[in-house]
N, C-alpha and C. Protein backbone atom coordinates (compact mmCIF):
# COMPACT_ATOMS: atom_id res chain seq x y z
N UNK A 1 8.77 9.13 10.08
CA UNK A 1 7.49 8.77 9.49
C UNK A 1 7.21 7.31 9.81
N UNK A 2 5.82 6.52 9.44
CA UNK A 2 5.46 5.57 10.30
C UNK A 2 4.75 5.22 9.39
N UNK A 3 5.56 4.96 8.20
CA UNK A 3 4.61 4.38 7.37
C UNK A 3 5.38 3.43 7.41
N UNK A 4 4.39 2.12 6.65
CA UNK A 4 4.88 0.80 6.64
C UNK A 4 3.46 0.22 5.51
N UNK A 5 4.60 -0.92 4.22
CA UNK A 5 3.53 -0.95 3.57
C UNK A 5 3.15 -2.73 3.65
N UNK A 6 2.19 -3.57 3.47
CA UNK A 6 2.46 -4.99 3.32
C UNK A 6 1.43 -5.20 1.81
N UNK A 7 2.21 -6.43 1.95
CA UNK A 7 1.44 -7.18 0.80
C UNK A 7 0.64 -7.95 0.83
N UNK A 8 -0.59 -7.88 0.75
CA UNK A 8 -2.29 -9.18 1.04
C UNK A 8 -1.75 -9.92 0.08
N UNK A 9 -1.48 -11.15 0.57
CA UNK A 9 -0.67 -12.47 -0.40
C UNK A 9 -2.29 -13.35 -0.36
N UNK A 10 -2.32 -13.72 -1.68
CA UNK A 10 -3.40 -14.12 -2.71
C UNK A 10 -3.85 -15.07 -2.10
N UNK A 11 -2.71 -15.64 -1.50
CA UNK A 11 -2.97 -17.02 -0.98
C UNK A 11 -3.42 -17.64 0.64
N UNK A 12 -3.86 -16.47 1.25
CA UNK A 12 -3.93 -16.90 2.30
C UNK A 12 -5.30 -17.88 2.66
N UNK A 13 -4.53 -19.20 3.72
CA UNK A 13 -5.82 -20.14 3.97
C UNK A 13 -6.48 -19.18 4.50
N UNK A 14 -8.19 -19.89 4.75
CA UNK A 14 -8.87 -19.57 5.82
C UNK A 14 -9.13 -20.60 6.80
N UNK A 15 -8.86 -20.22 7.52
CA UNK A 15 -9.16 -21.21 9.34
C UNK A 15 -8.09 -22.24 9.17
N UNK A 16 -6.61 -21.96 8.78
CA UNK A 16 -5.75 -22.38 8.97
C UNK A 16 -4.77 -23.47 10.46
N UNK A 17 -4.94 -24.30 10.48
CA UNK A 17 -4.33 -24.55 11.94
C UNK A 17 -3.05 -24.12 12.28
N UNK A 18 -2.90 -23.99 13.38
CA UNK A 18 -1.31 -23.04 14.17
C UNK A 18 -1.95 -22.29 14.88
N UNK A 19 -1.00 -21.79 15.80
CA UNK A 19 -1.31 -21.15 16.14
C UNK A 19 -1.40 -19.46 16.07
N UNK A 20 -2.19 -18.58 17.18
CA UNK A 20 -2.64 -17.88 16.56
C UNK A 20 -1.80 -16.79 16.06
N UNK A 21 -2.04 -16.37 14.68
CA UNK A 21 -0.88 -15.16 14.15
C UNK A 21 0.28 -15.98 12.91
N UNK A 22 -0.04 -17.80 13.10
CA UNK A 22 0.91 -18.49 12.40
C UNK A 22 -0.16 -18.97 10.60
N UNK A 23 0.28 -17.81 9.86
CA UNK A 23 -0.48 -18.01 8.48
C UNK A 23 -0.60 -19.26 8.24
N UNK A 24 -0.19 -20.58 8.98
CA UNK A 24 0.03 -21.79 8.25
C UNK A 24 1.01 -22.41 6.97
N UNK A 25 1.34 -23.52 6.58
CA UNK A 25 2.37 -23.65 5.86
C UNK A 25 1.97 -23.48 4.53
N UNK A 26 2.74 -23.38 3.74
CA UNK A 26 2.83 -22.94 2.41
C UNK A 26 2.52 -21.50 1.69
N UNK A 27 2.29 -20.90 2.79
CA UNK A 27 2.25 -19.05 2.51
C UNK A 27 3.71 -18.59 2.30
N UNK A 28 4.39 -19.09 3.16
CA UNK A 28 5.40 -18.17 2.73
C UNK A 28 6.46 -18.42 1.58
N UNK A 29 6.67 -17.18 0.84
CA UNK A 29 7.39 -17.51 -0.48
C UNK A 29 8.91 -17.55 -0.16
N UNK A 30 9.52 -17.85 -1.21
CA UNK A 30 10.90 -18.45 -1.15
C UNK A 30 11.51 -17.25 -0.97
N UNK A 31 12.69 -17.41 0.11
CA UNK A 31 13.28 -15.56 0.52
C UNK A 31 13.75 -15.02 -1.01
N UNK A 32 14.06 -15.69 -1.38
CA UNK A 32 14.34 -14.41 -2.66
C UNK A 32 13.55 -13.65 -3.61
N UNK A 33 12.03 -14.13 -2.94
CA UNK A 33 10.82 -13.70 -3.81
C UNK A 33 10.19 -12.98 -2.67
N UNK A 34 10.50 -12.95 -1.51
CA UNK A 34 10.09 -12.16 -0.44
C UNK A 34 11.14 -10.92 -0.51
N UNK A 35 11.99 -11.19 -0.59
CA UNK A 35 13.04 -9.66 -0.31
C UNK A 35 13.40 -9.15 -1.34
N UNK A 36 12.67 -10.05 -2.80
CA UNK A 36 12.65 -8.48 -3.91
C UNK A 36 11.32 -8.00 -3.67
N UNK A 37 10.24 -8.69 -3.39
CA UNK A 37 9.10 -7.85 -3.00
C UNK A 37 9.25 -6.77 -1.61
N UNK A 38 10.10 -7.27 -0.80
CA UNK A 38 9.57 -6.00 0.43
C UNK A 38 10.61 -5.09 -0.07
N UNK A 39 11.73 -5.11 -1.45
CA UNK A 39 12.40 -4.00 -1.82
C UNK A 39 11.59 -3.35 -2.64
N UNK A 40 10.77 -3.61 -3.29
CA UNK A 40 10.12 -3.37 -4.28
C UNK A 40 8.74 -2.42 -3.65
N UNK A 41 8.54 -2.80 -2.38
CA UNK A 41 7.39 -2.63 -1.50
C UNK A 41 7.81 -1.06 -0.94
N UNK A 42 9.46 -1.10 -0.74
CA UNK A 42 9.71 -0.08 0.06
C UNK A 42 9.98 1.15 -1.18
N UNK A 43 9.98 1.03 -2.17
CA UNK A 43 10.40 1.80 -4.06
C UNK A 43 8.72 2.28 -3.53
N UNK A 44 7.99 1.49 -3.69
CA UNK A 44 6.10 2.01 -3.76
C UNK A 44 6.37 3.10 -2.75
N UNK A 45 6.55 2.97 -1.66
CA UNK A 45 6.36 3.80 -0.61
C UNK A 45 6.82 5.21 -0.44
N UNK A 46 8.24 5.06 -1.05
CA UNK A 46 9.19 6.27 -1.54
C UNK A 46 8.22 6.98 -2.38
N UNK A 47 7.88 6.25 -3.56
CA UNK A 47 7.06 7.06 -4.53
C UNK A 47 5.88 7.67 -3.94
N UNK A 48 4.81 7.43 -3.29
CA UNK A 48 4.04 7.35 -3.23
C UNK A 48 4.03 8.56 -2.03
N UNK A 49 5.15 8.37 -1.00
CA UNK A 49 5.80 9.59 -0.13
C UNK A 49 6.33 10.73 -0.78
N UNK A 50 6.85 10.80 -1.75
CA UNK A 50 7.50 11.78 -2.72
C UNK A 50 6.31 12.40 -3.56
N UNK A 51 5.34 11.80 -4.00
CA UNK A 51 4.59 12.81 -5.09
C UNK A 51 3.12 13.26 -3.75
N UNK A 52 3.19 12.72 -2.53
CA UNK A 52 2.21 13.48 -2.00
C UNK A 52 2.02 14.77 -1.41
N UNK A 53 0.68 15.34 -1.69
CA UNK A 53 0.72 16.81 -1.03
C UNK A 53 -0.38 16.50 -0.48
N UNK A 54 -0.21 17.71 0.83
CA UNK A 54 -1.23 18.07 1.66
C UNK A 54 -1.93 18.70 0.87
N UNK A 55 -3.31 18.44 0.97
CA UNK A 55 -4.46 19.49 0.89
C UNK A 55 -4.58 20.83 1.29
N UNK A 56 -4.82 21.24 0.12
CA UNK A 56 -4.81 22.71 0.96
C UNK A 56 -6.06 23.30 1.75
N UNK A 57 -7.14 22.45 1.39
CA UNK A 57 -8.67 22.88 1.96
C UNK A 57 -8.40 21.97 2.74
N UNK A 58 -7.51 20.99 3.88
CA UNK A 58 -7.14 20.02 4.84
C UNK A 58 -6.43 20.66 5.57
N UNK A 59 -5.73 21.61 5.26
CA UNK A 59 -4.66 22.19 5.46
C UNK A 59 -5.87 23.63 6.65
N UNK A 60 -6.49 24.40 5.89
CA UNK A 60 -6.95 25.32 6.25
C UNK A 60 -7.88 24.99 7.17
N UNK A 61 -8.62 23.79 6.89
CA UNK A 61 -9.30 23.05 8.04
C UNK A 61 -8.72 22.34 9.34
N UNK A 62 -7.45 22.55 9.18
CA UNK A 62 -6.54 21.70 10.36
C UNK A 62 -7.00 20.48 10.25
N UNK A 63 -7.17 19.78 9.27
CA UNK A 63 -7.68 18.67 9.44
C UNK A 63 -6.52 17.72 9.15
N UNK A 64 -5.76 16.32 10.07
CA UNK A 64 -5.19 15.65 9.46
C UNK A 64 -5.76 13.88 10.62
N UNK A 65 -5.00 13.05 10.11
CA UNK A 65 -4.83 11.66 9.89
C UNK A 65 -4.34 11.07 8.78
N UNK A 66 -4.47 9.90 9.66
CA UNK A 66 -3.83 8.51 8.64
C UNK A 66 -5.25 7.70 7.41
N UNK A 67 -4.92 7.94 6.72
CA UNK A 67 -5.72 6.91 5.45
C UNK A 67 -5.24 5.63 4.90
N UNK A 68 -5.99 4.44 5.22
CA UNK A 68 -5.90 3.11 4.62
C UNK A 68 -6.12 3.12 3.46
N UNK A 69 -5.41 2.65 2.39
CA UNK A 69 -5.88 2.83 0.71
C UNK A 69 -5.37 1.18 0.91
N UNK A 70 -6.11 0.68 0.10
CA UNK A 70 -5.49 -0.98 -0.99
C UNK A 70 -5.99 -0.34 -2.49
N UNK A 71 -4.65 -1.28 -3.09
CA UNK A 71 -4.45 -1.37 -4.03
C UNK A 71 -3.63 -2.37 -5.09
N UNK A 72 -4.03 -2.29 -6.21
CA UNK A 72 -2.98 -3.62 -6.96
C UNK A 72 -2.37 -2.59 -7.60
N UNK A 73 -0.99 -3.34 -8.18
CA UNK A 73 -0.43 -2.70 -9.03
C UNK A 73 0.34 -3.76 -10.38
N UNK A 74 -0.47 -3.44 -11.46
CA UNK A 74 -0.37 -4.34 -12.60
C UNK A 74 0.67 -4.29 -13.26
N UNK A 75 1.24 -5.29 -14.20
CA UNK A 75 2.40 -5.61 -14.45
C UNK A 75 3.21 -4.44 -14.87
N UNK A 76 2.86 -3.26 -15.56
CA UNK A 76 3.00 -1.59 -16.10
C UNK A 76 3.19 -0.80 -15.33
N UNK A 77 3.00 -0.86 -13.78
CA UNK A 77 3.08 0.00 -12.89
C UNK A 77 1.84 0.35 -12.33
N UNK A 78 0.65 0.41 -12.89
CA UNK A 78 -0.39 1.51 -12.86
C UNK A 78 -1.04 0.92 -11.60
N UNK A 79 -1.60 1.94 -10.64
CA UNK A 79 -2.57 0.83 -9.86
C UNK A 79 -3.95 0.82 -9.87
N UNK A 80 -4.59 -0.38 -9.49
CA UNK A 80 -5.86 -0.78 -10.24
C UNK A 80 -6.74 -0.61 -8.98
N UNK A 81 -7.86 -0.77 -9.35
CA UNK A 81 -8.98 -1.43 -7.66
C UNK A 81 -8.52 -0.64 -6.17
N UNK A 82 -7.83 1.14 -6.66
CA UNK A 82 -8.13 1.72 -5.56
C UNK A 82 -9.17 2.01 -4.62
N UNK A 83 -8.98 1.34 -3.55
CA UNK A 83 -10.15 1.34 -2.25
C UNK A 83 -9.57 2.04 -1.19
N UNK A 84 -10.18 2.86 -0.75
CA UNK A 84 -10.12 3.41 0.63
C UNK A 84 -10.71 2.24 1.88
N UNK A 85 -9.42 1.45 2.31
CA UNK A 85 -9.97 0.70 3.72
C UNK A 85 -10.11 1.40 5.15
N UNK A 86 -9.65 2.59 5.42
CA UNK A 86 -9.58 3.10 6.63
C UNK A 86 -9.81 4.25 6.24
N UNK A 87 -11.07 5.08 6.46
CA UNK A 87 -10.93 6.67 6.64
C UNK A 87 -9.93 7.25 7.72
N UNK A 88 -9.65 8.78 7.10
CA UNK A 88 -8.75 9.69 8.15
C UNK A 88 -9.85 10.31 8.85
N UNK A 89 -11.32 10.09 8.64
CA UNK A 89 -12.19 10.79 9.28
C UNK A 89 -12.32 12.46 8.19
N UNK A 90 -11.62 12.46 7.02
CA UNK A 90 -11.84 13.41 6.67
C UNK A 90 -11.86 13.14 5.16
N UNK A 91 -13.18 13.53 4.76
CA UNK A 91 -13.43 13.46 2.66
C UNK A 91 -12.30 13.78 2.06
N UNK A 92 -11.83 15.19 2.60
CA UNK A 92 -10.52 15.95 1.98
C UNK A 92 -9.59 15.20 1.94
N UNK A 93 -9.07 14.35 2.82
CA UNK A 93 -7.69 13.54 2.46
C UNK A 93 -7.92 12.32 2.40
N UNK A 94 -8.93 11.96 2.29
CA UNK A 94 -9.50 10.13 1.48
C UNK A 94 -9.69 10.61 -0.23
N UNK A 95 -10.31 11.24 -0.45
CA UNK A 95 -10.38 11.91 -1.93
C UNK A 95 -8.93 11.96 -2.10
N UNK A 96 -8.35 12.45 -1.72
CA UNK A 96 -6.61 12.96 -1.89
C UNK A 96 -6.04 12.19 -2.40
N UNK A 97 -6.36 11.53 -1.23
CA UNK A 97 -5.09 9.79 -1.40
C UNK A 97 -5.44 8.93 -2.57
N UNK A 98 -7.40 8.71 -2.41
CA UNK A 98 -7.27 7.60 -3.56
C UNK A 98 -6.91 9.01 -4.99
N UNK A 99 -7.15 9.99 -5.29
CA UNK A 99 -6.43 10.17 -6.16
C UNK A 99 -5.52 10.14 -6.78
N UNK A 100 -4.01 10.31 -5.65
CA UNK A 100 -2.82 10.03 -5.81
C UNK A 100 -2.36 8.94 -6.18
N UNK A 101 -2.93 8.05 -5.97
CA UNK A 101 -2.34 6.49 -5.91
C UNK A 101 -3.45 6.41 -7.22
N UNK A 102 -4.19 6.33 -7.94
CA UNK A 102 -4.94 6.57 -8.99
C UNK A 102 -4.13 7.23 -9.96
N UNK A 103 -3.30 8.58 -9.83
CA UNK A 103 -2.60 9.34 -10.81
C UNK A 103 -0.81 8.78 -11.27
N UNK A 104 -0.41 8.09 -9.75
CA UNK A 104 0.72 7.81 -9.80
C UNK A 104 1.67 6.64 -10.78
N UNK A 105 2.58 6.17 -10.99
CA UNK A 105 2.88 5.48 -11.99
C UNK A 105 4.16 4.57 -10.90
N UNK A 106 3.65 3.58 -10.80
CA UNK A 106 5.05 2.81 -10.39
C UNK A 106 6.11 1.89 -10.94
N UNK A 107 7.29 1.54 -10.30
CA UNK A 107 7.91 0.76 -11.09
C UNK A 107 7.17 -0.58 -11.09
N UNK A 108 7.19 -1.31 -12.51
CA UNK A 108 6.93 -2.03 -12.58
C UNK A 108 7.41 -3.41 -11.65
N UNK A 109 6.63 -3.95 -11.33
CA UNK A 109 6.83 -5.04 -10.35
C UNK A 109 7.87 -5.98 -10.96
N UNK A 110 9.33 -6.41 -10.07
CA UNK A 110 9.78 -6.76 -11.03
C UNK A 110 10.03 -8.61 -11.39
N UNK A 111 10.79 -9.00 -12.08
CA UNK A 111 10.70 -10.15 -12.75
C UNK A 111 10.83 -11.29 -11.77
N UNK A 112 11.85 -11.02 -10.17
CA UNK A 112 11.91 -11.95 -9.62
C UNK A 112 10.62 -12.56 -8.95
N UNK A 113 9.74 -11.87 -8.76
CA UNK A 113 8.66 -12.48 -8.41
C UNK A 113 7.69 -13.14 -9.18
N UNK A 114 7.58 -14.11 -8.59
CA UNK A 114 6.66 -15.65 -9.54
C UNK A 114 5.51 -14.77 -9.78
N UNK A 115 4.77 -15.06 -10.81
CA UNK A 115 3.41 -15.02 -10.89
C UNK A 115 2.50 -15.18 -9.97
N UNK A 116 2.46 -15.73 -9.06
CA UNK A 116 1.16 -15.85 -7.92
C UNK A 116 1.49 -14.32 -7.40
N UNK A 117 2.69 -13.22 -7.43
CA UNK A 117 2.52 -12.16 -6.63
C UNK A 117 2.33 -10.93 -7.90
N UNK A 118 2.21 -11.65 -8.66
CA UNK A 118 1.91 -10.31 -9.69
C UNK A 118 0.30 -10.63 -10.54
N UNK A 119 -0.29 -9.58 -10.28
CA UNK A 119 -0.30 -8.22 -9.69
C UNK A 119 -0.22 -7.86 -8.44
N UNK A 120 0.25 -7.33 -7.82
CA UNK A 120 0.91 -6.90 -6.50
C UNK A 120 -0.31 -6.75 -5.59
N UNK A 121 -0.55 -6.65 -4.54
CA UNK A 121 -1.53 -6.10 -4.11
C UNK A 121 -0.83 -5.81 -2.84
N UNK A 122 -1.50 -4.28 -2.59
CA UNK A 122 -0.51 -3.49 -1.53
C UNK A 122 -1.57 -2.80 -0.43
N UNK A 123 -1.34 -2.85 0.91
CA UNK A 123 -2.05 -2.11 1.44
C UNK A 123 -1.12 -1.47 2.47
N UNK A 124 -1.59 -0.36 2.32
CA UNK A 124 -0.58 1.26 2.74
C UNK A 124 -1.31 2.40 3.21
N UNK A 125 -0.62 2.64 4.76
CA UNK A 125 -0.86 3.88 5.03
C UNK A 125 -0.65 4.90 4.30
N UNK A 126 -1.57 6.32 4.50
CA UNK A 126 -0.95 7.54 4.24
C UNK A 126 -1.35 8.47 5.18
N UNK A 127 -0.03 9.01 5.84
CA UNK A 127 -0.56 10.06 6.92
C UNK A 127 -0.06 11.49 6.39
N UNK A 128 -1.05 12.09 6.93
CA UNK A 128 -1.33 13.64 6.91
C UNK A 128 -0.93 13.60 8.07
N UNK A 129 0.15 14.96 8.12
CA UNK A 129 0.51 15.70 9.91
C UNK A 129 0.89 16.75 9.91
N UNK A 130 -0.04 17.68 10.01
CA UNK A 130 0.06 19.16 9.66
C UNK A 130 1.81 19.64 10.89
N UNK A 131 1.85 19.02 11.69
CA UNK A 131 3.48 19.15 12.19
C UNK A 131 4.60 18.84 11.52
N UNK A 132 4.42 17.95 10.27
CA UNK A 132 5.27 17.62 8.87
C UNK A 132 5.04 18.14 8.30
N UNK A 133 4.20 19.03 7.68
CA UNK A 133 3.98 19.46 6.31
C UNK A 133 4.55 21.14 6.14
């Protein structure tokens, strides 16, 4: 599978100098607040891989792709300000997804991370592949 999830950090400059692809200084957080978040990042993903189903009217339509969802996830788990950023090209599994991630419950984000990263904000594939399912 080819999912991969990141985190839109709150803080990013705009028109930063460096070069290009280099966020500029003071973005990046202290490694121990980076590698409980991308553990914490990879817990979302599990979950979020584990409670999904194919559509079954997606399913009968042969219809699949990948769906861009963002989302936060508040100090309780829950996630907030589900947006669909990337259609799969199909209603049936954009409806799907932001539902899922709407119904789902995560672990709460946890303590090692400072306040500037909580509430989390996550943006994550979800692919449909009727050859997986």
């Amino acid at each position: 599978d080819t999912e991969s999830e990141q985190a839109a950090s709150q803080t990013q400059p705009v028109g930063a100098k460096g070069m290009a692809g280099d966020p500029g200084e003071g973005v990046h957080q202290s490694g121990e607040t980076e590698n409980a978040l991308n553990k914490y990042l990879a817990k979302v993903r599990d979950t979020k891989k584990y409670n999904k189903q194919y559509p079954h009217r997606a399913k009968m339509r042969r219809q699949q792709g990948t769906v861009k969802v963002s989302f936060v996830i508040n100090a309780s788990g829950r996630a907030e300000q589900v947006e669909i950023t990337e259609s799969s090209g199909s209603r049936i599994l954009d409806r799907a997804t932001k539902e899922l991630v709407s119904r789902l419950r995560f672990d709460a984000p946890p303590k090692e991370l400072d306040s500037s990263s909580v509430p989390v904000h996550v943006i994550a594939p979800v692919d449909y592949d009727l050859s997986n399912s």
